[in-house]
N, C-alpha and C. Protein backbone atom coordinates (compact mmCIF):
# COMPACT_ATOMS: atom_id res chain seq x y z
N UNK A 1 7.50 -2.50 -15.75
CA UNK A 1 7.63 -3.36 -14.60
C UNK A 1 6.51 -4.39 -14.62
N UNK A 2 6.94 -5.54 -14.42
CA UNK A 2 5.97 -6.85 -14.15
C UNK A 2 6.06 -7.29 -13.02
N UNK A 3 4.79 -7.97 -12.65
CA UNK A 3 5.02 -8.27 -11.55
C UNK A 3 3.64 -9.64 -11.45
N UNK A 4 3.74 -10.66 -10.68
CA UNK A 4 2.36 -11.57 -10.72
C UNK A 4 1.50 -11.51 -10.26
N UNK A 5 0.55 -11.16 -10.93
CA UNK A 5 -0.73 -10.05 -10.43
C UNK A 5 -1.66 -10.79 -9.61
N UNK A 6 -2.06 -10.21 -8.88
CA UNK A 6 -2.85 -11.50 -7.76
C UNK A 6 -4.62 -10.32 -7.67
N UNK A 7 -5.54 -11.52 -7.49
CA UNK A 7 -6.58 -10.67 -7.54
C UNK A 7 -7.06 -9.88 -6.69
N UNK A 8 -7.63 -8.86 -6.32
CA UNK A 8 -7.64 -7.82 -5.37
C UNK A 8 -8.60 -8.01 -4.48
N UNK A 9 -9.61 -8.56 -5.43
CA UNK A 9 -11.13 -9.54 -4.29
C UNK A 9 -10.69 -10.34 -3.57
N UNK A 10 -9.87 -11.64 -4.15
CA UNK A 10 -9.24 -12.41 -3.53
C UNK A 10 -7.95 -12.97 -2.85
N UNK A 11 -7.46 -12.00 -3.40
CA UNK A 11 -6.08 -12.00 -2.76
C UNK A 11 -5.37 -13.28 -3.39
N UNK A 12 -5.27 -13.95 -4.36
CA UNK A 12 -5.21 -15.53 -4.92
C UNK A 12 -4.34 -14.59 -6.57
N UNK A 13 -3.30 -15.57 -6.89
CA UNK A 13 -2.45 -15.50 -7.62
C UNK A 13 -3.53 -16.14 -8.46
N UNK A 14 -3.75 -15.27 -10.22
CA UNK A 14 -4.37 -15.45 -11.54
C UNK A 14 -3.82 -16.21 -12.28
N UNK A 15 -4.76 -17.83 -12.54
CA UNK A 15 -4.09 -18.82 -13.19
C UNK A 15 -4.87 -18.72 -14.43
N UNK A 16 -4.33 -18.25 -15.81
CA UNK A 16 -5.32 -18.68 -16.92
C UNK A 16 -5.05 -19.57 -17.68
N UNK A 17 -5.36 -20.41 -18.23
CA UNK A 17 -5.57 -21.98 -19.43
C UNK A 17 -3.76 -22.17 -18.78
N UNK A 18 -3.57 -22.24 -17.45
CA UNK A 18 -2.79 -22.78 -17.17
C UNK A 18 -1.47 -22.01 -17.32
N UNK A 19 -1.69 -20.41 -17.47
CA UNK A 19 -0.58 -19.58 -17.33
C UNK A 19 -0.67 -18.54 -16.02
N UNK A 20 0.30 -18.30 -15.06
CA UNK A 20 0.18 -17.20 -14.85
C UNK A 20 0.11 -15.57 -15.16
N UNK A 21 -1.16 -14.84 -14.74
CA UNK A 21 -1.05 -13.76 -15.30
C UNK A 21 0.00 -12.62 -14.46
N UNK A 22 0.54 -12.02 -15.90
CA UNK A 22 0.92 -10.72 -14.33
C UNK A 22 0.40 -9.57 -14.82
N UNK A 23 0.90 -8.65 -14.20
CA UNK A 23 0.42 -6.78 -14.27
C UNK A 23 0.48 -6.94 -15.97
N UNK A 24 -0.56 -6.11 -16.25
CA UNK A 24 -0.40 -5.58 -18.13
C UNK A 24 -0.06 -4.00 -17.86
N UNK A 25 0.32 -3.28 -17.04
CA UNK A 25 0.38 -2.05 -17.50
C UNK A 25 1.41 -1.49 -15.81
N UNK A 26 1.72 -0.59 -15.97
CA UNK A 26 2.44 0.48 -14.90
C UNK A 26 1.24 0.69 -13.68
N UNK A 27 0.63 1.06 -14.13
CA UNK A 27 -0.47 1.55 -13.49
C UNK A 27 -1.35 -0.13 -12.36
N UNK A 28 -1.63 -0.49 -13.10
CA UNK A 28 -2.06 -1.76 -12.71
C UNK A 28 -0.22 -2.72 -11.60
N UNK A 29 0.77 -2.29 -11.83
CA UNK A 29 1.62 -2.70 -11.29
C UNK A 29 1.76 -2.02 -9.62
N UNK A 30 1.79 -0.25 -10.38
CA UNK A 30 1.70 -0.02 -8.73
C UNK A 30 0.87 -0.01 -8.15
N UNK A 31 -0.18 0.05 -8.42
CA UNK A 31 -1.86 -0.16 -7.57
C UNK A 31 -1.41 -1.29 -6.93
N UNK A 32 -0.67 -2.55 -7.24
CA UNK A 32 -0.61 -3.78 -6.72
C UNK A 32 0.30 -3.36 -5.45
N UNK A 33 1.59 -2.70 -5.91
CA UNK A 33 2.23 -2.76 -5.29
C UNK A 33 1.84 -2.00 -4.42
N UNK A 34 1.58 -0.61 -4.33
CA UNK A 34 1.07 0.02 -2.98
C UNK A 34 0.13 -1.16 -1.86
N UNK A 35 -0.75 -1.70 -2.60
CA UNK A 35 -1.81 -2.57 -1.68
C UNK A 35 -0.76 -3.53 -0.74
N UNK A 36 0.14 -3.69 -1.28
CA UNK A 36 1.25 -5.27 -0.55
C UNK A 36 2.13 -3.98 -0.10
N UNK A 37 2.98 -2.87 0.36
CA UNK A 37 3.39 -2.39 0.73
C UNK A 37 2.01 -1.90 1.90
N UNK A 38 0.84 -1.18 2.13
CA UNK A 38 -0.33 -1.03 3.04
C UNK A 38 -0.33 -2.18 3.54
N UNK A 39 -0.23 -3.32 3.41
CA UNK A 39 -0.76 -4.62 3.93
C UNK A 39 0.62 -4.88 4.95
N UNK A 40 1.93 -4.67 4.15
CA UNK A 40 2.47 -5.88 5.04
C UNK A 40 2.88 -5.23 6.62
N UNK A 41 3.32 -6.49 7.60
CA UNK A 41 3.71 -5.64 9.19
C UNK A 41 4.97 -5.82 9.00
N UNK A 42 5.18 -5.08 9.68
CA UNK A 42 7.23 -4.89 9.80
C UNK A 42 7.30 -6.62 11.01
N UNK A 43 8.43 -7.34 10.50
CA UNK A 43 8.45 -8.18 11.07
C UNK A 43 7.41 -9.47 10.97
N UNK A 44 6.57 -9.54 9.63
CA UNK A 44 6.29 -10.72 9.27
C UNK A 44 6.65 -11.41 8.52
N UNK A 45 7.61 -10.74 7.43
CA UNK A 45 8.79 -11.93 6.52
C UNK A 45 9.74 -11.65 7.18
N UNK A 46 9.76 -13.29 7.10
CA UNK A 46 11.24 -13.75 8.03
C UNK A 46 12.54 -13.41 7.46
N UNK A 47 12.46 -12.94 6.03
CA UNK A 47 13.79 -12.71 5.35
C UNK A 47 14.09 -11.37 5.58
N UNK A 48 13.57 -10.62 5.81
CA UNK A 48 13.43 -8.94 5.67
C UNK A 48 12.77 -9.04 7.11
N UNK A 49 13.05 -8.52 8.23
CA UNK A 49 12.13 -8.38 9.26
C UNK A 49 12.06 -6.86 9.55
N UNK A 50 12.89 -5.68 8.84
CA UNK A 50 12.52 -4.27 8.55
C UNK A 50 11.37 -4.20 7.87
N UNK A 51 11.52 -4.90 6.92
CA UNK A 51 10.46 -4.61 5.85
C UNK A 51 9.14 -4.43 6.68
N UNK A 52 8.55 -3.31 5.77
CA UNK A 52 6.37 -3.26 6.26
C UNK A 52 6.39 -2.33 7.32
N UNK A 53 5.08 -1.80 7.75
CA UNK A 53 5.01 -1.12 8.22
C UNK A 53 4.93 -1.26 9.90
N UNK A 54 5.77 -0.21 10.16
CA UNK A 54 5.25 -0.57 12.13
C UNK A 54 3.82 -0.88 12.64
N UNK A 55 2.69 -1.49 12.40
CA UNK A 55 1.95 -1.30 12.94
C UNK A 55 1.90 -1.81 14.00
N UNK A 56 1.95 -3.08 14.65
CA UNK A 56 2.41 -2.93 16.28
C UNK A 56 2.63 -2.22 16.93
N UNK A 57 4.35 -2.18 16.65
CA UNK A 57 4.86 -0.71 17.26
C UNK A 57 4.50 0.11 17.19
N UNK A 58 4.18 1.15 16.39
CA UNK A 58 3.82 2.18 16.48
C UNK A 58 2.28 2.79 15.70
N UNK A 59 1.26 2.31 15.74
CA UNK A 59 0.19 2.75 14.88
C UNK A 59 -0.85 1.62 15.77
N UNK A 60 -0.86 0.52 15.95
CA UNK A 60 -2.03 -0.57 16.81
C UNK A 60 -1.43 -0.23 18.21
N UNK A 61 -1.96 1.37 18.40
CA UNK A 61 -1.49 1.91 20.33
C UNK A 61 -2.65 2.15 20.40
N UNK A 62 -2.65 2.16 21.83
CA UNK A 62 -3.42 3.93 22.29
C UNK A 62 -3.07 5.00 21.65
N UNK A 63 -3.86 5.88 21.78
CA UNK A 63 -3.81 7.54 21.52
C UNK A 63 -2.89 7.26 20.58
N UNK A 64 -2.82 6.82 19.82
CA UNK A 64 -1.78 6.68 18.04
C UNK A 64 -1.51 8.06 17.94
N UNK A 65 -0.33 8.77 17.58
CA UNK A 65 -0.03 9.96 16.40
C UNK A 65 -0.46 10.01 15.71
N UNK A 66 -1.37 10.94 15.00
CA UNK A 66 -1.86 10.08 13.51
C UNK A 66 -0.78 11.52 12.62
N UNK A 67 -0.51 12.17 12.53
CA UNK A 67 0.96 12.95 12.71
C UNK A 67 1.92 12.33 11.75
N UNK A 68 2.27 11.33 12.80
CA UNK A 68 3.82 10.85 12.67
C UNK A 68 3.23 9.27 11.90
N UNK A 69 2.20 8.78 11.86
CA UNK A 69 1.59 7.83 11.16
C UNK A 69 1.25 7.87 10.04
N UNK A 70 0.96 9.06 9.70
CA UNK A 70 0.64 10.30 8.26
C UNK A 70 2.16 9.81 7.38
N UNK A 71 2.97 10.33 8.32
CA UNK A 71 4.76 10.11 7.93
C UNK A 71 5.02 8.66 6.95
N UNK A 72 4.43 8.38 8.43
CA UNK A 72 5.07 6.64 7.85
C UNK A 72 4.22 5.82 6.75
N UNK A 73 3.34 6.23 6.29
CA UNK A 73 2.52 5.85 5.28
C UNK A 73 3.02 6.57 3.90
N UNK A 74 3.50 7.76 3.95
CA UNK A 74 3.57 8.36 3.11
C UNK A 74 5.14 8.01 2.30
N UNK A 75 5.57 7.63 3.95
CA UNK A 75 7.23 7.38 3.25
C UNK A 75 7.70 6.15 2.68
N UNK A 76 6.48 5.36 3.02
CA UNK A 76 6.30 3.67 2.45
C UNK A 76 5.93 3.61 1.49
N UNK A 77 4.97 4.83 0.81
CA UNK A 77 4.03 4.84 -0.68
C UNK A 77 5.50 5.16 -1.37
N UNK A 78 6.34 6.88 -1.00
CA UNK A 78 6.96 7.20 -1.66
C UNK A 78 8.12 6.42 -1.96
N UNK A 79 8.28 5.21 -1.57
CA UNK A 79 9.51 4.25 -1.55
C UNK A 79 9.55 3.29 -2.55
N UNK A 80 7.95 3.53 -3.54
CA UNK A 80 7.67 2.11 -4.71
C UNK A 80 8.14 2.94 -5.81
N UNK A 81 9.30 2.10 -6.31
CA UNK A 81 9.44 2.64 -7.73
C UNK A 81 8.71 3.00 -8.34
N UNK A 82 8.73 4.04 -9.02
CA UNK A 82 7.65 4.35 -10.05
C UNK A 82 6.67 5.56 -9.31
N UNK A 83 6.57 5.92 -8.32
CA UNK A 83 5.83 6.78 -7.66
C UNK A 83 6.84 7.88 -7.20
N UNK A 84 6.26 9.05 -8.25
CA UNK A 84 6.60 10.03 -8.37
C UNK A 84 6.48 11.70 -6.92
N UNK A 85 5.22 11.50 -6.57
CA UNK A 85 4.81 12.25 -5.34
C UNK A 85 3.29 11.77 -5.11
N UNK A 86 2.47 12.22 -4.30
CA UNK A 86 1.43 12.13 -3.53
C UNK A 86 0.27 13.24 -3.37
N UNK A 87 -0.66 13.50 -3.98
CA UNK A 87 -1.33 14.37 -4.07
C UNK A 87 -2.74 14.42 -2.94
N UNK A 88 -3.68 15.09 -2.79
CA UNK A 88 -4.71 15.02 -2.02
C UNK A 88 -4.98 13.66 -0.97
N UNK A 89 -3.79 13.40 0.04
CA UNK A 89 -3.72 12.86 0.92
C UNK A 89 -4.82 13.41 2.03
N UNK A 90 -5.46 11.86 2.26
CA UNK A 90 -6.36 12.20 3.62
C UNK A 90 -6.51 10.53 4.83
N UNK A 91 -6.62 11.36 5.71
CA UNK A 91 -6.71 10.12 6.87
C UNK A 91 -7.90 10.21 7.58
N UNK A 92 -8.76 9.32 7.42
CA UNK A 92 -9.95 9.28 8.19
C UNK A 92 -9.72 8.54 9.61
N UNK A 93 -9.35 8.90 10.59
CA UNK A 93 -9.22 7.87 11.55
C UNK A 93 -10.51 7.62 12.83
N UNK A 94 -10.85 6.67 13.08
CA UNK A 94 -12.40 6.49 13.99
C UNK A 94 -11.46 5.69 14.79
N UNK A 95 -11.32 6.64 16.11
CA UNK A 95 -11.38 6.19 17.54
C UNK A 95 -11.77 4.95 17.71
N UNK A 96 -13.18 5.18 17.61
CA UNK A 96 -13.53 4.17 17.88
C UNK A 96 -13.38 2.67 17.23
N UNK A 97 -12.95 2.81 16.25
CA UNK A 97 -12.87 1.20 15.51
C UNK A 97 -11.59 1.35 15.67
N UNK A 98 -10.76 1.93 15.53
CA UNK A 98 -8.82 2.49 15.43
C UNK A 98 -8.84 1.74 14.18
N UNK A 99 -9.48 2.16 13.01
CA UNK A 99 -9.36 2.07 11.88
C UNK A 99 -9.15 3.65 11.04
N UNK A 100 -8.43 3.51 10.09
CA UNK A 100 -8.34 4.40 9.21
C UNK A 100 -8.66 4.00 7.82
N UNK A 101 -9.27 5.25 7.30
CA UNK A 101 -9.42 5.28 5.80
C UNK A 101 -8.66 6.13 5.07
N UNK A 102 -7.19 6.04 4.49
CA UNK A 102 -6.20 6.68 3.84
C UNK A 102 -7.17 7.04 2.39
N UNK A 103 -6.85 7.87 1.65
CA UNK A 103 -7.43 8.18 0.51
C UNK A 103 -5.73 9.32 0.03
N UNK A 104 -5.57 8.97 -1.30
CA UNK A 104 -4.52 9.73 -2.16
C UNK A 104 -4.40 9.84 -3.40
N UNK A 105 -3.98 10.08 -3.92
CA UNK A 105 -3.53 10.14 -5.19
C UNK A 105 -2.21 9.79 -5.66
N UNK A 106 -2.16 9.13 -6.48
CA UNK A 106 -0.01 8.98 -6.49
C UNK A 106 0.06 9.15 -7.97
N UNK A 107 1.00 9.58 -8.17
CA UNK A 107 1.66 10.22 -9.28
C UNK A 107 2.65 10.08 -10.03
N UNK A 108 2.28 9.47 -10.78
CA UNK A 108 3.30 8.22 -11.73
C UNK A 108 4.55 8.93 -12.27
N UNK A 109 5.95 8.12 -12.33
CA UNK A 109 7.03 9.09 -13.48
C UNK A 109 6.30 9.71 -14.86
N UNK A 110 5.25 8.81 -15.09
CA UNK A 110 4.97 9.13 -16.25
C UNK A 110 4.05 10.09 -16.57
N UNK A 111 3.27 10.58 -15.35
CA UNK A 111 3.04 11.54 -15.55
C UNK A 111 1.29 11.46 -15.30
N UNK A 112 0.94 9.35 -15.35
CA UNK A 112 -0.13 9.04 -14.73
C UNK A 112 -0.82 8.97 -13.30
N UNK A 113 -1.79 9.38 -13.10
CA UNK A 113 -2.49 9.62 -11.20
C UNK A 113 -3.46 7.90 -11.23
N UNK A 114 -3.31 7.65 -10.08
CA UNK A 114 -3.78 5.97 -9.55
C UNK A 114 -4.40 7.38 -8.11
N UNK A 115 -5.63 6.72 -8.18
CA UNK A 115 -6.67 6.71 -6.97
C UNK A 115 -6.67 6.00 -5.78
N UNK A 116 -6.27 6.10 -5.05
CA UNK A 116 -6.04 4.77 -3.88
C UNK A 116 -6.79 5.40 -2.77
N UNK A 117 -7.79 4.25 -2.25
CA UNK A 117 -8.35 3.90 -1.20
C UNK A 117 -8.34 2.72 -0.38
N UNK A 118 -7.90 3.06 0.79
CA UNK A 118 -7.31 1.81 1.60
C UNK A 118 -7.89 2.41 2.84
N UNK A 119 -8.63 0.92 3.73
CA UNK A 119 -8.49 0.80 5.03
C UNK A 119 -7.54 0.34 5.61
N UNK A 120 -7.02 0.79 6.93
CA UNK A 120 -5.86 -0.29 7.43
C UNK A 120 -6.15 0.36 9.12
């Protein structure tokens, strides 16, 4: 799978001697893709307005589920091609900032593990 790899510092599509780069490997594809599946909100592309995750609705509340938020993260990872299951899942959530720090493992068809750490 290819895909046009955009940089992770910058968030900016990789132009080299005037080519675009994309993903060189599986691994490097879904790392991308999980990050743009974590990122997007349900209802900010206008073409897809299912697409992304509830956070409005349901996760930027009060007293959040973190439960049923657990769910919906997990069922958005397990939805990228190529991701096989989910290993040592954790949710750091601070009240006080209503930030979380997801931490997992995902588990390639092939049999490769990607490390993922995400705030959201």
């Amino acid at each position: 799978m290819k895909d046009i790899y955009i940089d992770p510092s910058t968030n900016d599509i990789v132009i080299n001697n005037y080519d675009i780069r994309l993903t060189q490997s599986i691994q490097e594809y879904i790392a991308q893709k999980t990050d743009i599946v974590l990122s997007t909100f349900r209802g900010e592309w206008w073409l897809n307005e299912d697409l992304g995750i509830p956070y409005f609705q349901e996760i930027f509340i009060k007293n959040p589920n973190i439960p049923q938020i657990d769910s919906i993260y997990k069922a958005e990872i397990m939805g990228i091609t190529g991701v096989q299951t989910i290993v040592n899942y954790k949710n750091e959530y601070n009240p006080q900032t209503r930030e979380s720090l997801i931490t997992f493992t995902e588990i390639l068809d092939t049999g490769e593990k990607i490390e993922v750490q995400k705030y959201v």
